[in-house]
Each structure stands twice: as structure tokens, then as C-alpha cells.
C-alpha atoms as a PDB file:
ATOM      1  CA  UNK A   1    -176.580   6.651  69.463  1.00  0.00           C
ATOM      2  CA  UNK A   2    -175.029   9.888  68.454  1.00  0.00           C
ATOM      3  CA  UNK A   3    -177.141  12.633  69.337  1.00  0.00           C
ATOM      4  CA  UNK A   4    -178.096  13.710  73.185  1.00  0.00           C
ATOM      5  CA  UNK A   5    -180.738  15.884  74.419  1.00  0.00           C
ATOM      6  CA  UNK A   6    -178.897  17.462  77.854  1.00  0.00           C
ATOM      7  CA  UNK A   7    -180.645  18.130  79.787  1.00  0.00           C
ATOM      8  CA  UNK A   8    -183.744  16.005  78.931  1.00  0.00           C
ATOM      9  CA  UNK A   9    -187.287  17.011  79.012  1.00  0.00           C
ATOM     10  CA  UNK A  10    -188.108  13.854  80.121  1.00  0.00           C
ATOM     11  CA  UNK A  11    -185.626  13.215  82.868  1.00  0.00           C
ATOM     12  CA  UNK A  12    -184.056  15.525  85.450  1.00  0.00           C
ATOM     13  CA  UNK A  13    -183.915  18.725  82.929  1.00  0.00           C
ATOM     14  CA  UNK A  14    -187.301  20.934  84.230  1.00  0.00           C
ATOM     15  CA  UNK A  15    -185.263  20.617  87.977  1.00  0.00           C
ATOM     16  CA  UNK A  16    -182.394  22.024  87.124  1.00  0.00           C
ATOM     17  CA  UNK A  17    -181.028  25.398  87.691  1.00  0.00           C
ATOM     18  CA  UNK A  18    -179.222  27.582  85.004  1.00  0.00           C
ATOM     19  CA  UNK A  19    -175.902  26.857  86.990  1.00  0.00           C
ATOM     20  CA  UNK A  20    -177.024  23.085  87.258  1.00  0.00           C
ATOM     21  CA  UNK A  21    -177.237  23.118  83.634  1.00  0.00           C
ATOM     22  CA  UNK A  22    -174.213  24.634  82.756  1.00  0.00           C
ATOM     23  CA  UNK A  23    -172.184  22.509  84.682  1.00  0.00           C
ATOM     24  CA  UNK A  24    -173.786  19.517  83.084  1.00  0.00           C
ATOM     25  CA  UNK A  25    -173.292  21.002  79.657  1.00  0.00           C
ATOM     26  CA  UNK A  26    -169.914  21.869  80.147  1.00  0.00           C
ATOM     27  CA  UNK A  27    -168.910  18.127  81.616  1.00  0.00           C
ATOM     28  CA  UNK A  28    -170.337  16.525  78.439  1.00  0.00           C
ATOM     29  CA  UNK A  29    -168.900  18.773  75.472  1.00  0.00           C
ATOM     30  CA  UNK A  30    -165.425  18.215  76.918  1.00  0.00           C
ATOM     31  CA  UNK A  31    -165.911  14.580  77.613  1.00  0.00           C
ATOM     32  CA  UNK A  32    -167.586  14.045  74.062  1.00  0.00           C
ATOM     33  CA  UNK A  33    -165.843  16.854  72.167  1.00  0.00           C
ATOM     34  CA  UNK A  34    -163.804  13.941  70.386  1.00  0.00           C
ATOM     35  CA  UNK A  35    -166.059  10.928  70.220  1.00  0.00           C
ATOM     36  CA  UNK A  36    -168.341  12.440  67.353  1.00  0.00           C
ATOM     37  CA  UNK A  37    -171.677  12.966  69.944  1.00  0.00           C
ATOM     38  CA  UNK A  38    -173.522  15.662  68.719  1.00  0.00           C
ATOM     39  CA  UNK A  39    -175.558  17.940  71.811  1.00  0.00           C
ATOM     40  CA  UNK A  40    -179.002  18.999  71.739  1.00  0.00           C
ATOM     41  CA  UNK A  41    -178.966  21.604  74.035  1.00  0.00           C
ATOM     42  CA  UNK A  42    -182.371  21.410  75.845  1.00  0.00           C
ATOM     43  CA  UNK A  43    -183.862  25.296  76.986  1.00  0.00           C
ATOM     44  CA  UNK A  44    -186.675  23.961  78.960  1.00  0.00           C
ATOM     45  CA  UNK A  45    -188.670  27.251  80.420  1.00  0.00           C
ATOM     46  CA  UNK A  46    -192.266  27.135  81.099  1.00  0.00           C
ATOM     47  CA  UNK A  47    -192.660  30.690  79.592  1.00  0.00           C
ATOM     48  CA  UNK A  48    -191.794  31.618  75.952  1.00  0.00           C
ATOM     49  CA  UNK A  49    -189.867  34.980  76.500  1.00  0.00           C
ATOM     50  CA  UNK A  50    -187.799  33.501  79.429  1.00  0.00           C
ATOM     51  CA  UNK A  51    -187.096  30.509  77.258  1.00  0.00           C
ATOM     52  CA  UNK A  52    -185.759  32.983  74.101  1.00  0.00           C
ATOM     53  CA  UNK A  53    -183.649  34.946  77.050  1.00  0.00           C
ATOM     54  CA  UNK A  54    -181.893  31.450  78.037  1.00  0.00           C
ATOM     55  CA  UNK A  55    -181.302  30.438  74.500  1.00  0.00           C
ATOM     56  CA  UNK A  56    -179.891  33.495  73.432  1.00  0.00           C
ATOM     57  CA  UNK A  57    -177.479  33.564  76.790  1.00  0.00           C
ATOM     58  CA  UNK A  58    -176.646  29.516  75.738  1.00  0.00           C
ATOM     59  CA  UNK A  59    -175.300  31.085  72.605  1.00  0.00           C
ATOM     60  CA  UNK A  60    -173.385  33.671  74.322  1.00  0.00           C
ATOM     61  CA  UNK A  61    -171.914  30.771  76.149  1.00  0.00           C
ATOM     62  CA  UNK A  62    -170.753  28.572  74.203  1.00  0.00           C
ATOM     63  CA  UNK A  63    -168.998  31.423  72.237  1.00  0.00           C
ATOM     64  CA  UNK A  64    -167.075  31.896  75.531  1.00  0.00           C
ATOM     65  CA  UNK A  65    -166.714  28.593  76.229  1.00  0.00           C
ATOM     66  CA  UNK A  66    -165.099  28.023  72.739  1.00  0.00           C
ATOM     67  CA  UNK A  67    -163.216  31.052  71.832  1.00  0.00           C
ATOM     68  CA  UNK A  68    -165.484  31.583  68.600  1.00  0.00           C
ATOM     69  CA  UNK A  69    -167.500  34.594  68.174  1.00  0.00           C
ATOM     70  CA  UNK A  70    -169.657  33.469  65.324  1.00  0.00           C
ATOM     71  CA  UNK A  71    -172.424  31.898  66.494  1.00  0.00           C
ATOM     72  CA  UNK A  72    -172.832  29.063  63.788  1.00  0.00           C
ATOM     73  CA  UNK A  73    -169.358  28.106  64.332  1.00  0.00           C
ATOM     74  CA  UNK A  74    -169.270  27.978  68.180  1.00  0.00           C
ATOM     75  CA  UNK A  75    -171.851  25.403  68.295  1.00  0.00           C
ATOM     76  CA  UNK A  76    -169.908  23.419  65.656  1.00  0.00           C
ATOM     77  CA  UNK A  77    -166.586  23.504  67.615  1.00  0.00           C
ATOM     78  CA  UNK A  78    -169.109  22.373  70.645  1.00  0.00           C
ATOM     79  CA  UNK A  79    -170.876  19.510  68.830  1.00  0.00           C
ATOM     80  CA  UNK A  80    -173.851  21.198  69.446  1.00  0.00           C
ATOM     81  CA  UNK A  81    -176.886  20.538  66.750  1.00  0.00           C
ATOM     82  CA  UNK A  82    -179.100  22.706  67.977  1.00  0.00           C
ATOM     83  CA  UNK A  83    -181.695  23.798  70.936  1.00  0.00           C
ATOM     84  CA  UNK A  84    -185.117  22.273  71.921  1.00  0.00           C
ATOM     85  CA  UNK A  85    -188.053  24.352  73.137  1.00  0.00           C
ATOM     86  CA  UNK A  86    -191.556  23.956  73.872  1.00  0.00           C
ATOM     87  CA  UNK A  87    -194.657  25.566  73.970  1.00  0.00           C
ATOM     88  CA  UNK A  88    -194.984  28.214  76.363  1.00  0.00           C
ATOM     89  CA  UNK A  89    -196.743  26.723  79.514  1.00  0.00           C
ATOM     90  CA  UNK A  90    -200.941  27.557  79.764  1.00  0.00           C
ATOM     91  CA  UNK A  91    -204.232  25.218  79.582  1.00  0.00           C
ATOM     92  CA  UNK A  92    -205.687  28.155  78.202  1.00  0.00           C
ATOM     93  CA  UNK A  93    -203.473  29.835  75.700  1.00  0.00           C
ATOM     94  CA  UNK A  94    -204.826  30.459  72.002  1.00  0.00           C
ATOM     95  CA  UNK A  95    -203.066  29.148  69.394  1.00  0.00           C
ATOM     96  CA  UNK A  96    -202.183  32.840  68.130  1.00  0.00           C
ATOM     97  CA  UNK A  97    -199.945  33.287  71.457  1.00  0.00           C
ATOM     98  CA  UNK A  98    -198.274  29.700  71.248  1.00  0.00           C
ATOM     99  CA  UNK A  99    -197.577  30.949  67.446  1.00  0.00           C
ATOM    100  CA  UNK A 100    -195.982  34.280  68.554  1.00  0.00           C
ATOM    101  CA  UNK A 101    -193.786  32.706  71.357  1.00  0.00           C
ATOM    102  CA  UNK A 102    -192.631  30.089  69.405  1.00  0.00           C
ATOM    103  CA  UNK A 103    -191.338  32.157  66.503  1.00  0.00           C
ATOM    104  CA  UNK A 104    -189.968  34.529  68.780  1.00  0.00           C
ATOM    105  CA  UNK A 105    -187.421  31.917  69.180  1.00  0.00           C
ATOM    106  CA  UNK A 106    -187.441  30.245  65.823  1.00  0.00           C
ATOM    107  CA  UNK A 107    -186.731  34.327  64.528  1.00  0.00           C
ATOM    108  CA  UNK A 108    -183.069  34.129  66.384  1.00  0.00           C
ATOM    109  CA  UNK A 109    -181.623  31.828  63.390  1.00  0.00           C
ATOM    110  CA  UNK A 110    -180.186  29.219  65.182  1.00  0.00           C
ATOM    111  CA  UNK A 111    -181.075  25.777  64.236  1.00  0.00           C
ATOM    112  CA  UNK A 112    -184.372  24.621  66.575  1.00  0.00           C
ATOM    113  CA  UNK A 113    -186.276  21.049  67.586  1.00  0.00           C
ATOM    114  CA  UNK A 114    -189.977  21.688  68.739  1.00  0.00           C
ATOM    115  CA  UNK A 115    -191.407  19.307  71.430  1.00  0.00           C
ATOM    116  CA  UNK A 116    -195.235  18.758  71.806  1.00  0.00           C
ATOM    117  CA  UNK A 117    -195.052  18.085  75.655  1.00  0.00           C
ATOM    118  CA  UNK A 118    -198.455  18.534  76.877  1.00  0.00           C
ATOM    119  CA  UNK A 119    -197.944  16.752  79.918  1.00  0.00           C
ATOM    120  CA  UNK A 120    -195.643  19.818  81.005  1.00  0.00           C
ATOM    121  CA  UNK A 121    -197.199  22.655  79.280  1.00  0.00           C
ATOM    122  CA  UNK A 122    -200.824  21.624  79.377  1.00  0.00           C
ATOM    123  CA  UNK A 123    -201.857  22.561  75.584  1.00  0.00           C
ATOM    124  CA  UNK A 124    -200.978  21.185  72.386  1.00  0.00           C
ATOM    125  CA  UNK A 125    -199.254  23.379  69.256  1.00  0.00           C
ATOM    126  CA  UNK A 126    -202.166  22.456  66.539  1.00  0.00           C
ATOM    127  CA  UNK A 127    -201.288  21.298  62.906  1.00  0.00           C
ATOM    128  CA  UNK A 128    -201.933  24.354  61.129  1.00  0.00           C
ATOM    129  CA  UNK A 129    -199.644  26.010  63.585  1.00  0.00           C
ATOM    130  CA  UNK A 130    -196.777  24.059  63.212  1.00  0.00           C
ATOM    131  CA  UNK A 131    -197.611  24.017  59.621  1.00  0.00           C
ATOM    132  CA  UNK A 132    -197.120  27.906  59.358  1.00  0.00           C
ATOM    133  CA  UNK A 133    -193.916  27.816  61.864  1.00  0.00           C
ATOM    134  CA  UNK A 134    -192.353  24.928  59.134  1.00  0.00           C
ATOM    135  CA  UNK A 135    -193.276  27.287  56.194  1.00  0.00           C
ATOM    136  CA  UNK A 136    -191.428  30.731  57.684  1.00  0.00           C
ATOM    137  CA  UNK A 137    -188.843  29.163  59.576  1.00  0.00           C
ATOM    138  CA  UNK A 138    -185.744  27.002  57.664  1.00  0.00           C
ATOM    139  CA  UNK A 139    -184.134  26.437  61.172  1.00  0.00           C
ATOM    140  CA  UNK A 140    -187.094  24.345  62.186  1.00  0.00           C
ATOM    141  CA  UNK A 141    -185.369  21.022  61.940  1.00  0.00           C
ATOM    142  CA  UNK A 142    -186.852  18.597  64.016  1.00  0.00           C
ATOM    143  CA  UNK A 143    -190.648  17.905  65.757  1.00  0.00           C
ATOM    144  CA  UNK A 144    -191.198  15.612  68.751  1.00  0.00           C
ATOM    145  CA  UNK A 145    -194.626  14.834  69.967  1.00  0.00           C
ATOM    146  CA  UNK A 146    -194.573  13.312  73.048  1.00  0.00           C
ATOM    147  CA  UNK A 147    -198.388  13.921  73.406  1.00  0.00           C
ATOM    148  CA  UNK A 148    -199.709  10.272  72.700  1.00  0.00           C
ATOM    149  CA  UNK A 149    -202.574  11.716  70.427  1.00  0.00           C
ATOM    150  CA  UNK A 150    -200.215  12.320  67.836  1.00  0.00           C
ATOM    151  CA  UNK A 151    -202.854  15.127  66.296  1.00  0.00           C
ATOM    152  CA  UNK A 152    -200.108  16.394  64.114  1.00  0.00           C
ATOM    153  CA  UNK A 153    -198.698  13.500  62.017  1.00  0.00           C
ATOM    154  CA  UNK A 154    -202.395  12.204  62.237  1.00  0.00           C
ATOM    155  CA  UNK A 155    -203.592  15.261  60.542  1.00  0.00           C
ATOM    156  CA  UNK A 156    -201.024  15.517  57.376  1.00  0.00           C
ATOM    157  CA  UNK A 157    -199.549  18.374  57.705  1.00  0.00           C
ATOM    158  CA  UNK A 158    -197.514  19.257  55.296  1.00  0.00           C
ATOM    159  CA  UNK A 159    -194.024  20.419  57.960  1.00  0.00           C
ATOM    160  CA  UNK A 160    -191.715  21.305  54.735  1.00  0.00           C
ATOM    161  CA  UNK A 161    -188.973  17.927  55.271  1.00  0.00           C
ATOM    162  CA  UNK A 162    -188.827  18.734  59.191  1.00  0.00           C
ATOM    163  CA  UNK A 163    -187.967  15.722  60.622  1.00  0.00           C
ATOM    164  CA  UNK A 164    -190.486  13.727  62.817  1.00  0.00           C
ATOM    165  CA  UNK A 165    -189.967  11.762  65.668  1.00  0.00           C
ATOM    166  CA  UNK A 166    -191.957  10.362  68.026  1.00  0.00           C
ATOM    167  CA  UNK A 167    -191.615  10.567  71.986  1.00  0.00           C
ATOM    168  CA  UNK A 168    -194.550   8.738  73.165  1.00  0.00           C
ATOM    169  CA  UNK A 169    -193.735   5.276  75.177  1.00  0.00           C
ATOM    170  CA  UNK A 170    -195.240   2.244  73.824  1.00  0.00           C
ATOM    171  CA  UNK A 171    -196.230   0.374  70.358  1.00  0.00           C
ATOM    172  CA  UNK A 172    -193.045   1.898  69.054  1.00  0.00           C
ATOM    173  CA  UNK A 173    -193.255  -0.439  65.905  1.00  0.00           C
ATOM    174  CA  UNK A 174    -196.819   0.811  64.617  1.00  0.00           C
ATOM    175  CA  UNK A 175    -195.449   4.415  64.371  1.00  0.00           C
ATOM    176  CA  UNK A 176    -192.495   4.008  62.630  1.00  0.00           C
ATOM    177  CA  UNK A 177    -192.307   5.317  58.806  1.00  0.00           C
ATOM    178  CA  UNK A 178    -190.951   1.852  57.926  1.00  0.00           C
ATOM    179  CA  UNK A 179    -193.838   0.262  58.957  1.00  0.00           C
ATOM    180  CA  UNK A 180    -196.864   0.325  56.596  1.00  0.00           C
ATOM    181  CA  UNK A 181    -199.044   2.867  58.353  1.00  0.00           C
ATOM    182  CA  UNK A 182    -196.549   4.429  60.331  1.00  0.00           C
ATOM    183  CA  UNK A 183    -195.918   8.228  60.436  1.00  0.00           C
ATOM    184  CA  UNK A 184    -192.133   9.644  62.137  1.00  0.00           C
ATOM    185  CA  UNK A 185    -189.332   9.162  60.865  1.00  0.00           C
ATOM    186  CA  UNK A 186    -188.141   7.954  64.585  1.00  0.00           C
ATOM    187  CA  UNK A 187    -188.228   8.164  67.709  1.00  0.00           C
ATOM    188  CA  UNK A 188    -186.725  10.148  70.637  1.00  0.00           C
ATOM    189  CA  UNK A 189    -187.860   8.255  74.052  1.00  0.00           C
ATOM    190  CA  UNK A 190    -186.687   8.902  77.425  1.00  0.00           C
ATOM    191  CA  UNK A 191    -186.545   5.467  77.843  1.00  0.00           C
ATOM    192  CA  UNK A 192    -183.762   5.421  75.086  1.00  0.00           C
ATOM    193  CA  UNK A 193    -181.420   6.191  78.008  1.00  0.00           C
ATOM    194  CA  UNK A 194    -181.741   2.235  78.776  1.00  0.00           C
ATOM    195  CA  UNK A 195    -182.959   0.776  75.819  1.00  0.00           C
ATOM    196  CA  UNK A 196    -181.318   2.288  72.903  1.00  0.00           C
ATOM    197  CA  UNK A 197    -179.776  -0.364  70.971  1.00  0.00           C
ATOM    198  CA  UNK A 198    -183.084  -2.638  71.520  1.00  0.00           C
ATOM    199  CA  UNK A 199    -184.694   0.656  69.554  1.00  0.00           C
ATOM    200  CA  UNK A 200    -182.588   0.353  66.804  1.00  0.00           C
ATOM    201  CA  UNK A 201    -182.468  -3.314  66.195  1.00  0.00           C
ATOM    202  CA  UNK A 202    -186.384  -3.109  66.112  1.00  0.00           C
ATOM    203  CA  UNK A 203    -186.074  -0.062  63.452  1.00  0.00           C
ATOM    204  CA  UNK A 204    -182.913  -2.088  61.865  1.00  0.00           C
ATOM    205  CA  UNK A 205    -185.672  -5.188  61.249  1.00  0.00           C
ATOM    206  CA  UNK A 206    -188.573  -3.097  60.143  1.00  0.00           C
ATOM    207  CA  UNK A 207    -185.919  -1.368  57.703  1.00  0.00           C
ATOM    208  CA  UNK A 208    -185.588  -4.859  55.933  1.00  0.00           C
ATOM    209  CA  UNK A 209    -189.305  -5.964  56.210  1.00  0.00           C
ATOM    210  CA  UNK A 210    -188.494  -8.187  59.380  1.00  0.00           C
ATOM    211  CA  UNK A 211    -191.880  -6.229  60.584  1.00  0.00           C
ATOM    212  CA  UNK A 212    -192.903  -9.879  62.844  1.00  0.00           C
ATOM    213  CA  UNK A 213    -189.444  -9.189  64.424  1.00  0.00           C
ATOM    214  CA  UNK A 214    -189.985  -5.682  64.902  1.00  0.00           C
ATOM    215  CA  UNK A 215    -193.299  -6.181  66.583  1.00  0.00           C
ATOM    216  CA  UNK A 216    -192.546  -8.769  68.864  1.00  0.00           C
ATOM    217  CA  UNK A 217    -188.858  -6.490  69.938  1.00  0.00           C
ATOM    218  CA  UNK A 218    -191.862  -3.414  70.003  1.00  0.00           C
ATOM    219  CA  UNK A 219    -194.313  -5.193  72.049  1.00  0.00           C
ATOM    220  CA  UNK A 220    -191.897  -6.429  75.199  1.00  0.00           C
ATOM    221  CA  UNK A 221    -189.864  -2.935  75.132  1.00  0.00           C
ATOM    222  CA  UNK A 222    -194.253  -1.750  75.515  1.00  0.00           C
ATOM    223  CA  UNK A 223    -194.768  -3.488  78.509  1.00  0.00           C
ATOM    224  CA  UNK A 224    -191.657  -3.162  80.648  1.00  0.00           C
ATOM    225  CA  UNK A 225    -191.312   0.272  79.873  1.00  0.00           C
ATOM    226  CA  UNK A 226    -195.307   0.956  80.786  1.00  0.00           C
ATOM    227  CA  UNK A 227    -194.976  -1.356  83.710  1.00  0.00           C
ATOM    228  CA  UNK A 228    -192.361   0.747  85.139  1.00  0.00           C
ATOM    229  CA  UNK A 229    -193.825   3.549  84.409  1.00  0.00           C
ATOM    230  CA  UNK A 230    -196.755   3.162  85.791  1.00  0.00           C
ATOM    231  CA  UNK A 231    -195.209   2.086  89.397  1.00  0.00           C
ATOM    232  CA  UNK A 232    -193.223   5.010  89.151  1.00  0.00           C
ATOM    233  CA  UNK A 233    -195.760   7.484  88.894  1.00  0.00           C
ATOM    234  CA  UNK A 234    -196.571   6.788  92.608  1.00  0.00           C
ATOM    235  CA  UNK A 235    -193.389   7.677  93.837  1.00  0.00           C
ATOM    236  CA  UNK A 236    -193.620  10.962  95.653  1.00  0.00           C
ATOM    237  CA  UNK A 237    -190.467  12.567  94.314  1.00  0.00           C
ATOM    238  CA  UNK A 238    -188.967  13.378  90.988  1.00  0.00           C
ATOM    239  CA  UNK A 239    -190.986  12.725  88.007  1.00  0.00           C
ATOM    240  CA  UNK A 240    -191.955   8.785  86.213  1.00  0.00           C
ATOM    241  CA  UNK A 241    -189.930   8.981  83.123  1.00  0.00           C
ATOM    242  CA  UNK A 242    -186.525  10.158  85.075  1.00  0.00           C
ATOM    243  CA  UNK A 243    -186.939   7.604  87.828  1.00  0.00           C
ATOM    244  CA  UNK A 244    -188.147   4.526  85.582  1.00  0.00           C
ATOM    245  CA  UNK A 245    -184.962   5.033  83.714  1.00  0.00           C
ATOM    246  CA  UNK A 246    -182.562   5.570  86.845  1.00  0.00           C
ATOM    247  CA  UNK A 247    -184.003   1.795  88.168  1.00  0.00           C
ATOM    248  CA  UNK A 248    -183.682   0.291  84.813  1.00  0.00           C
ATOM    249  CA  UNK A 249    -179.816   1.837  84.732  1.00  0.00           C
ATOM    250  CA  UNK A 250    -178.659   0.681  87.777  1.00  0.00           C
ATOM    251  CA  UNK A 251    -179.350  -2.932  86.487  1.00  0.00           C
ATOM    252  CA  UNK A 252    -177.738  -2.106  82.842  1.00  0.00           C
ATOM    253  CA  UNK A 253    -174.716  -0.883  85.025  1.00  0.00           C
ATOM    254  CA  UNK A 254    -174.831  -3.557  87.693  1.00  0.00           C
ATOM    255  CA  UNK A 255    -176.229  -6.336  86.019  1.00  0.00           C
ATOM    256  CA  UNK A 256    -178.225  -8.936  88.281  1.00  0.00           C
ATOM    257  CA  UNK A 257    -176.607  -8.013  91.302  1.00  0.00           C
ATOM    258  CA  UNK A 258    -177.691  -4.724  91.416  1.00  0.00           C
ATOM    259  CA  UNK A 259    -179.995  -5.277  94.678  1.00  0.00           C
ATOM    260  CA  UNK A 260    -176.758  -5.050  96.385  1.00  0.00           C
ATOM    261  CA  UNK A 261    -175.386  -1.623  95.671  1.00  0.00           C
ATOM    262  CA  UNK A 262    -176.907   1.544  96.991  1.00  0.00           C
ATOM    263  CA  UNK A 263    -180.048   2.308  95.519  1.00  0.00           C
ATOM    264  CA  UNK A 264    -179.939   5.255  92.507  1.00  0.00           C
ATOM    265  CA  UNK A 265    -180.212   9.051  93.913  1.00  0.00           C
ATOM    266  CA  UNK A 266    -182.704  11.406  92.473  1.00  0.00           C
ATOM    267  CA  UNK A 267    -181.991  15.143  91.803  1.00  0.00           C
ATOM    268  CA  UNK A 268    -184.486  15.772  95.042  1.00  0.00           C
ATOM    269  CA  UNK A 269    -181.850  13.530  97.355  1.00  0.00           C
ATOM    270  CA  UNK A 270    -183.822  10.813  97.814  1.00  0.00           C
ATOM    271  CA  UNK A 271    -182.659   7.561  96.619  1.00  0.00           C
ATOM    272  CA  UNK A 272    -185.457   5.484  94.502  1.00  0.00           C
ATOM    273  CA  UNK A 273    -186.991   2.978  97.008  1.00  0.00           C
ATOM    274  CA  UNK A 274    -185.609  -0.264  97.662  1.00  0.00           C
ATOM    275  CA  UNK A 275    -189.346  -2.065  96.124  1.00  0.00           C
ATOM    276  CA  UNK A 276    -189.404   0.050  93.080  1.00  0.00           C
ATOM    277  CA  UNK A 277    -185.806  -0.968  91.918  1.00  0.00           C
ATOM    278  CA  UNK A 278    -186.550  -4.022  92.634  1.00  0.00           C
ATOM    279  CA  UNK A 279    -189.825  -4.370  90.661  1.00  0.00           C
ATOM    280  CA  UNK A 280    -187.682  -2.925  87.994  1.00  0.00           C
ATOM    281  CA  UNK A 281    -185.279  -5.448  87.712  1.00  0.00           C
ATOM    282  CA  UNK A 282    -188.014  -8.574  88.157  1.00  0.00           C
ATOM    283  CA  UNK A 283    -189.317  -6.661  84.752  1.00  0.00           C
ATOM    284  CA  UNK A 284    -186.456  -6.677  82.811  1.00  0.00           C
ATOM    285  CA  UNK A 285    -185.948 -10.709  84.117  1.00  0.00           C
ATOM    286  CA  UNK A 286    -189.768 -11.158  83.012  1.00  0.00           C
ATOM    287  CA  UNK A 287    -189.084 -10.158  78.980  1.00  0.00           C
ATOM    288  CA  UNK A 288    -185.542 -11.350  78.951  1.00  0.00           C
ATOM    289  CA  UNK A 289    -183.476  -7.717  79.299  1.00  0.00           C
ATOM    290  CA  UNK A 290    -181.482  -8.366  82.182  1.00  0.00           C
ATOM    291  CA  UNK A 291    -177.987  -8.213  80.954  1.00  0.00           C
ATOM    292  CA  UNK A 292    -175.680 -10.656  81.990  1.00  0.00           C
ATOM    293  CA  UNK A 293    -173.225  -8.417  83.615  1.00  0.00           C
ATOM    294  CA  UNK A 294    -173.357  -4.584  83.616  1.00  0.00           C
ATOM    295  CA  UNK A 295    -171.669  -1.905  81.578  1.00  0.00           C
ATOM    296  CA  UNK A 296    -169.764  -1.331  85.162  1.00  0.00           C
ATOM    297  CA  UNK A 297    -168.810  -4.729  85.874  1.00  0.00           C
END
């Protein structure tokens, strides 16, 4: 995995503060700088105009941060790819407003990834929306629904070549482009963070028509991840996707004897209860993940 989102929309990233985020941002450029990661700086605002404000002050930072006025080549020398956004946040906004805030942003130039989050923002940017934003904006690069409805690679849209992924959990294999049927071009999951090289081995056999393979890989990664997540949804702090993935990563760093280090800490400063990490780990036992030793051990 080469690419990042920091911070994620689907982990810690809405809890942050600006200074929070900097920091973080900061730690990984100069710890990746020579590895060949590329960032995907993640400006996650619930309102369009204070989203634009934070992505224009991201640029001004990283020109600071690496001596480079020009904005194209700062974020080169950074390894950043780009920015995410989403929709501004509203049940009842009309597509018209979504449109204008969006390309508010999309009009600064610099190279853009859309997210269709409605489980933050509480609407969906329709087809012919996105369709228009594709058409008048080059910098448009990337779409990630994370919706679960999946209106706009349903509908056909024609989005110009921007790429597609998708960000829904479960029956990864179905959706893939490499599977008859299928409609992104990938995927961008929070629960990547734990399962990333499982993802690409199942996209690695659908690529050379191992599709059996890929759907029985696609159908265990399903129910561990929806089993967790559905547990975690009843914790009363942080938020499902972020705490699934911080039990599932304290057994990929501990390996089986994780029970008997300190449970993860959330961004709140509560550790993840004792029962949930364990439930998590008699998951990854029950469809054969549980590594044999951790990436700490």
C-alpha cells in the first residue's frame, strides 16, 4: 500500500483539531518522505466554505513546511497527492448548494478526491452532479462512495476517467471492475488499515480470473469485518469504523497474545473494552486471520 488518507474519514480524522492534524501530518511526511508513500491529505469540515478555508491554509503549509513557494511543487517535495473533501454537511441541502460548495473547492486547482459519506453529512452528491463537477473540473481525480447504495456507479455516469473506488464494507469481490458486473476500479476501506494485503490478494486473483478465490478471500474479510462492526457500534465512545480497526490492530501487532497488553486507547481517552477486543480477536481465530506473531513481536 502506497497511498494514505491522514487523517481518515473513517477513523479518528472528524475528532481532530487543526493543531491535532498538523502534528499528525507533519510526523508522517518526515517519517515517509523517503519510503515512496504518497499522502492524501484529508480536509474533513462539515461545512463547504470552512472546508475551502482549511485546504487553502494546508497549502500555505506545506509551502512552509517545505521551503517551496509553488504550490504544485510543495506537495510534490511532501509526497502529497492531493486533498479529500466531502459534501457540505445538511439532510436538507439541494443539489444546487452541494454543487456550488463543492466547486468552490474543486475551482482552487489543486488536485481533489470526492467522498460520498452520507453517514457524516446526511445527503448524497447525485449522478448528474458529480457528472457536471467531472466535466468542469480536470483536478477531480478520484470518487469514493462510501454510501452502500452506490447510486452513482449504479447510474452510469459518465465521470470523464475519474477514478472510482469503493468505501463501503462488505462483498468487496462483487464490486470490483475485474469482476464481471463489477463497477470501481478499487477500493479505499477503513478496514484496509488491518486488512490490506488480504485486499489485494483478493483483487490480485480476480485480476487473473481466480474469481472462486476472490470470492471466498471476499466473503470471510465480509463477515469479520461486519461482525466487528456491528459490536462496535455499541460502544459509547469514538466512532465503529476507528475502533473495529484499533481491536483488530492490536492483534496484527501483538499476535495471539494480545489479551495481555493494555487494551488500545481511543482519541476520547478511553481504552476499547476488555470484551470488545476480545470478541475481536475470537473473529479473526474464527476465519483463520490471526497472525502467528505480530508485526511488534
Amino acid at each position: 500500500m502506497k497511498t494514505h488518507l491522514i487523517p481518515g474519514s473513517t477513523g479518528d480524522g472528524w475528532e481532530l483539531s487543526r493543531e491535532e492534524i498538523d502534528e499528525l501530518l507533519e510526523f508522517v511526511i518526515r517519517e515517509t518522505r523517503d519510503l515512496g508513500v504518497r499522502i492524501l491529505i484529508g480536509v474533513l469540515r462539515p461545512d463547504g466554505d470552512e472546508a475551502r478555508r482549511d485546504l487553502t491554509g494546508a497549502v500555505e503549509w506545506l509551502k512552509a513546511l517545505t521551503g517551496i513557494s509553488d504550490p504544485e511543487g510543495a506537495l510534490s517535495a511532501a509526497g502529497v497527492c492531493g486533498f479529500t473533501v466531502c459534501a457540505p454537511r445538511g439532510r436538507d441541502l439541494s443539489q444546487d448548494y452541494i454543487k456550488e460548495k463543492i466547486a468552490a473547492i474543486l475551482d482552487l486547482g489543486h488536485p481533489t478526491a470526492l467522498y460520498q459519506l452520507p453517514q457524516i453529512t446526511g445527503n448524497e452528491i447525485a449522478p448528474e452532479t458529480l457528472g457536471a463537477l467531472a466535466a468542469g473540473h480536470g483536478n477531480f481525480y478520484l470518487f469514493k462512495d462510501t454510501s452502500g447504495r452506490d447510486a452513482v456507479s449504479l447510474s452510469g455516469v459518465d465521470l470523464g476517467g475519474v477514478f472510482t473506488v469503493r468505501g463501503a464494507e462488505g462483498d468487496y469481490a462483487r464490486w470490483y471492475r475485474g469482476v464481471p458486473g463489477g463497477h470501481y476500479d478499487g477500493f479505499l476501506l477503513g478496514s484496509a488499515n488491518c486488512f490490506a494485503h488480504h485486499y489485494a490478494d483478493m483483487i490480485h486473483a480476480a485480476d487473473r480470473g481466480r474469481l472462486e478465490e476472490a470470492e471466498a478471500l471476499s466473503g470471510r474479510l465480509t463477515r469479520v469485518v461486519n461482525k466487528a462492526m456491528e459490536k462496535a457500534g455499541k460502544i459509547p465512545f469514538g466512532n465503529a469504523f476507528a475502533n473495529s480497526n484499533k481491536a483488530f490492530d492490536h492483534f496484527f501487532a501483538h499476535g495471539p497474545e494480545a489479551l495481555k497488553k493494555p487494551s488500545p486507547m481511543t482519541h476520547s481517552g478511553n481504552p476499547l473494552p476488555d470484551e470488545y477486543v476480545k470478541i475481536a480477536g475470537d473473529l479473526l481465530e474464527d476465519e483463520g486471520f490471526m497472525p502467528e506473531r505480530g508485526y511488534l513481536g
